[in-house]
C-alpha atoms as a PDB file:
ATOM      1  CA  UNK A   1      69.147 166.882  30.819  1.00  0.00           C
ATOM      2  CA  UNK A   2      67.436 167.942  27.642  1.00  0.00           C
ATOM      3  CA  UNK A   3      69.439 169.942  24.851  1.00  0.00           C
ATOM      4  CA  UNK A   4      67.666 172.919  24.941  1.00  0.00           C
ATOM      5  CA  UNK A   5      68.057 173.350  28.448  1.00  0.00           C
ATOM      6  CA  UNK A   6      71.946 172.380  28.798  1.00  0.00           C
ATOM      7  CA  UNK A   7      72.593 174.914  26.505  1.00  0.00           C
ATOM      8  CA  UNK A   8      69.877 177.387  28.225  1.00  0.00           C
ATOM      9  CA  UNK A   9      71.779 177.188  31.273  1.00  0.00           C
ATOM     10  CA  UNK A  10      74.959 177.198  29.306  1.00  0.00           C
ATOM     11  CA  UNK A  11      73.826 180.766  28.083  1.00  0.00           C
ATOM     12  CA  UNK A  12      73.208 182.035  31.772  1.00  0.00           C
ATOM     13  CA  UNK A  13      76.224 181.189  32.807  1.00  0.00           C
ATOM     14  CA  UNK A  14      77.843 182.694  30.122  1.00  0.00           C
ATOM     15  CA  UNK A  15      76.471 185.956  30.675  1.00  0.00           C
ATOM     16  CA  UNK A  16      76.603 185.443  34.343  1.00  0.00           C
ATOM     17  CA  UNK A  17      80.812 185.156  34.198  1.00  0.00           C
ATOM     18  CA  UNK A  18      80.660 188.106  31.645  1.00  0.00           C
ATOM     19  CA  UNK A  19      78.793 190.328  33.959  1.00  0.00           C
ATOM     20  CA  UNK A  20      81.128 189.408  37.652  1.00  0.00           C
ATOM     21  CA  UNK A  21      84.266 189.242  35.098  1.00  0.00           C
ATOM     22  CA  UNK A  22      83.196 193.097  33.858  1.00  0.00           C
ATOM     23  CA  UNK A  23      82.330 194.234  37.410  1.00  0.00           C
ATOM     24  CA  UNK A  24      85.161 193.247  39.013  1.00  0.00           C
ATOM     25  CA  UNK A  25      87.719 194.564  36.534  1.00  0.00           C
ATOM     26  CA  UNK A  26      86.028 197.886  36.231  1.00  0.00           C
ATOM     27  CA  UNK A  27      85.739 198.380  40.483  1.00  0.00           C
ATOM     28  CA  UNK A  28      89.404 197.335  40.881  1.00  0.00           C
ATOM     29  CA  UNK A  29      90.645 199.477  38.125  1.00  0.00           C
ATOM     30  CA  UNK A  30      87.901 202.707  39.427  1.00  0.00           C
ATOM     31  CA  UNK A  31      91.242 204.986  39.998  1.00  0.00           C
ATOM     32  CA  UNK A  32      94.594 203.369  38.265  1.00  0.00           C
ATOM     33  CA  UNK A  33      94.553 203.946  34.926  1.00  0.00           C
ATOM     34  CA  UNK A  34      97.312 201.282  34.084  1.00  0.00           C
ATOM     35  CA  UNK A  35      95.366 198.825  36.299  1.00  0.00           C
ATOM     36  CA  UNK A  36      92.319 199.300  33.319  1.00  0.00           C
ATOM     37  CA  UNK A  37      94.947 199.285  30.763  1.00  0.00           C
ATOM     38  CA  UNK A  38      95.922 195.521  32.320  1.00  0.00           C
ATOM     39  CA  UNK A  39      92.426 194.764  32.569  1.00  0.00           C
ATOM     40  CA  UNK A  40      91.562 194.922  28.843  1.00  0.00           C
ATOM     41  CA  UNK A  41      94.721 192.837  27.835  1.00  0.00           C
ATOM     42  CA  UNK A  42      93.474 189.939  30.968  1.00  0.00           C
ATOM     43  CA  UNK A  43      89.803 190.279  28.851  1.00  0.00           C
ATOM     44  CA  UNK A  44      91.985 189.553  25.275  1.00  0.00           C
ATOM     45  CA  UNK A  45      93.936 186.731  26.834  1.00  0.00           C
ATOM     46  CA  UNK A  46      90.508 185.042  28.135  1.00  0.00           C
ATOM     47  CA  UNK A  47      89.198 184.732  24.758  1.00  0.00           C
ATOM     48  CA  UNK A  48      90.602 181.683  23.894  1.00  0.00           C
ATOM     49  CA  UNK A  49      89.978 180.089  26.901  1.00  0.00           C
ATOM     50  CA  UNK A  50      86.372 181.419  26.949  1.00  0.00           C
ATOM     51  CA  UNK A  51      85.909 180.399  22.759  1.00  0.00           C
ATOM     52  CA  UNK A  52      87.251 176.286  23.749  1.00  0.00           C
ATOM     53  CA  UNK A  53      85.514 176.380  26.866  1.00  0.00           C
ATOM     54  CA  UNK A  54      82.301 177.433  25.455  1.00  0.00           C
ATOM     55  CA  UNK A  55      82.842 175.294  22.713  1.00  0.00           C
ATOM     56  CA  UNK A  56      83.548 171.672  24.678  1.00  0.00           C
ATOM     57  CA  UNK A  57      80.863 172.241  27.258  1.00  0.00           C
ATOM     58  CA  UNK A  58      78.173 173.654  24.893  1.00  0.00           C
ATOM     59  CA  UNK A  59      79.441 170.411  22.331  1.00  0.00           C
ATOM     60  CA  UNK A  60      78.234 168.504  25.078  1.00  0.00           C
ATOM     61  CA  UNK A  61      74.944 169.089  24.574  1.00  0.00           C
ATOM     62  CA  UNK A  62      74.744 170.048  20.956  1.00  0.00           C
ATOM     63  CA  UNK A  63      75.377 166.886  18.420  1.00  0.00           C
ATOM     64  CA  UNK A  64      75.362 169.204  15.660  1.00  0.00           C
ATOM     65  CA  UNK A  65      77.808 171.145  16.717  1.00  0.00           C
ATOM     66  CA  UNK A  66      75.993 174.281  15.258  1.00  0.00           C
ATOM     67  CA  UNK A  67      74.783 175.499  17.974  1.00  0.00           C
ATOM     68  CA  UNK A  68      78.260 175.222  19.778  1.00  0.00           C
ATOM     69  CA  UNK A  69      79.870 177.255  16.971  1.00  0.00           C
ATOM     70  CA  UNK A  70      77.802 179.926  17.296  1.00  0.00           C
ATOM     71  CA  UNK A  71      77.603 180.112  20.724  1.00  0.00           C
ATOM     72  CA  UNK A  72      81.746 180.197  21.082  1.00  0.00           C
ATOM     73  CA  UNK A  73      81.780 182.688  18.466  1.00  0.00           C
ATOM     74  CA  UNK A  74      79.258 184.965  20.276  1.00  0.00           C
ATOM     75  CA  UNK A  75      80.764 185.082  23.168  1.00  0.00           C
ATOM     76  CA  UNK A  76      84.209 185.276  22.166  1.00  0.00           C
ATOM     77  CA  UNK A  77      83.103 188.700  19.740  1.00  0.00           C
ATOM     78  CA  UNK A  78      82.157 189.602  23.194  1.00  0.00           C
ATOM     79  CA  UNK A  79      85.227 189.080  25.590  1.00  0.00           C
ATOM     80  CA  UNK A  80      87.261 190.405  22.263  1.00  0.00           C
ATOM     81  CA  UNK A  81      84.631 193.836  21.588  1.00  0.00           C
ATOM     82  CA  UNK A  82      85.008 194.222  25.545  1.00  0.00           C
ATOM     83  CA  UNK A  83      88.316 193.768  26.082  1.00  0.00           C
ATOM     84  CA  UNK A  84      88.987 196.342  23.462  1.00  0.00           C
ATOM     85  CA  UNK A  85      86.974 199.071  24.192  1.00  0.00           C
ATOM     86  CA  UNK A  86      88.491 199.119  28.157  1.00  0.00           C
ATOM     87  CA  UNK A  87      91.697 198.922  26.754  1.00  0.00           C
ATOM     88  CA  UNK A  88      91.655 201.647  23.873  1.00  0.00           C
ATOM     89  CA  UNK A  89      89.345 203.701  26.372  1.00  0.00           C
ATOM     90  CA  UNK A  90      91.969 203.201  29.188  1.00  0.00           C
ATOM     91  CA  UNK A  91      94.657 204.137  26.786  1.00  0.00           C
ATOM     92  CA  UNK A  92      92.777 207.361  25.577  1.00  0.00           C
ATOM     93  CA  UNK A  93      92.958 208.179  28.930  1.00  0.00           C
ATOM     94  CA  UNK A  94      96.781 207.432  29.865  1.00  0.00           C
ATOM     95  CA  UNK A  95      97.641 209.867  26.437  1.00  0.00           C
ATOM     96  CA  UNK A  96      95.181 212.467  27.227  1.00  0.00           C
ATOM     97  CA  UNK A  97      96.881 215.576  28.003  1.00  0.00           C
ATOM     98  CA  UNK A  98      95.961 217.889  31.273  1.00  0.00           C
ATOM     99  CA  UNK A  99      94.614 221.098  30.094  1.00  0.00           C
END
């Protein structure tokens, strides 16, 4: 398998796990507040494991290691941005006072 397309496919899958990862968190936690709340600390714990993951597979096909880097790094901004906007949006909603 060529470079470009191990870490082509790489990239899919990436944004393929995202995507079921997202969709699943949000449709269990629809109703429970506190489930959301445990949702966005779960997407802050997977960033490591998403950042060496990313890395070791991606270094597979990247000798540079550049493109590895960069690739972990995006990612991982991801899980991290996600992770907190659910959780300070979940705890927004746990403070907010009934009118």
């Amino acid at each position: 398998m060529s470079d470009g397309l191990g870490m082509a496919l790489t990239f899919i899958f990436e944004i393929i796990l995202f995507g079921l990862i997202n969709y699943f968190t949000v449709k269990l936690s629809l109703r429970d507040v506190k489930k959301r709340i445990w949702g966005g600390i779960v997407f802050l714990l997977l960033t490591p494991i998403i950042f060496f993951g990313t890395l070791f597979f991606v270094g597979i096909f990247d000798e540079g290691g550049w493109g590895a880097g960069i690739m972990s790094v995006i990612f991982t901004g991801l899980y991290i941005l996600n992770g907190m906007i659910m959780l300070l949006s979940s705890i927004h909603i746990y403070f907010k006072k009934p009118s």
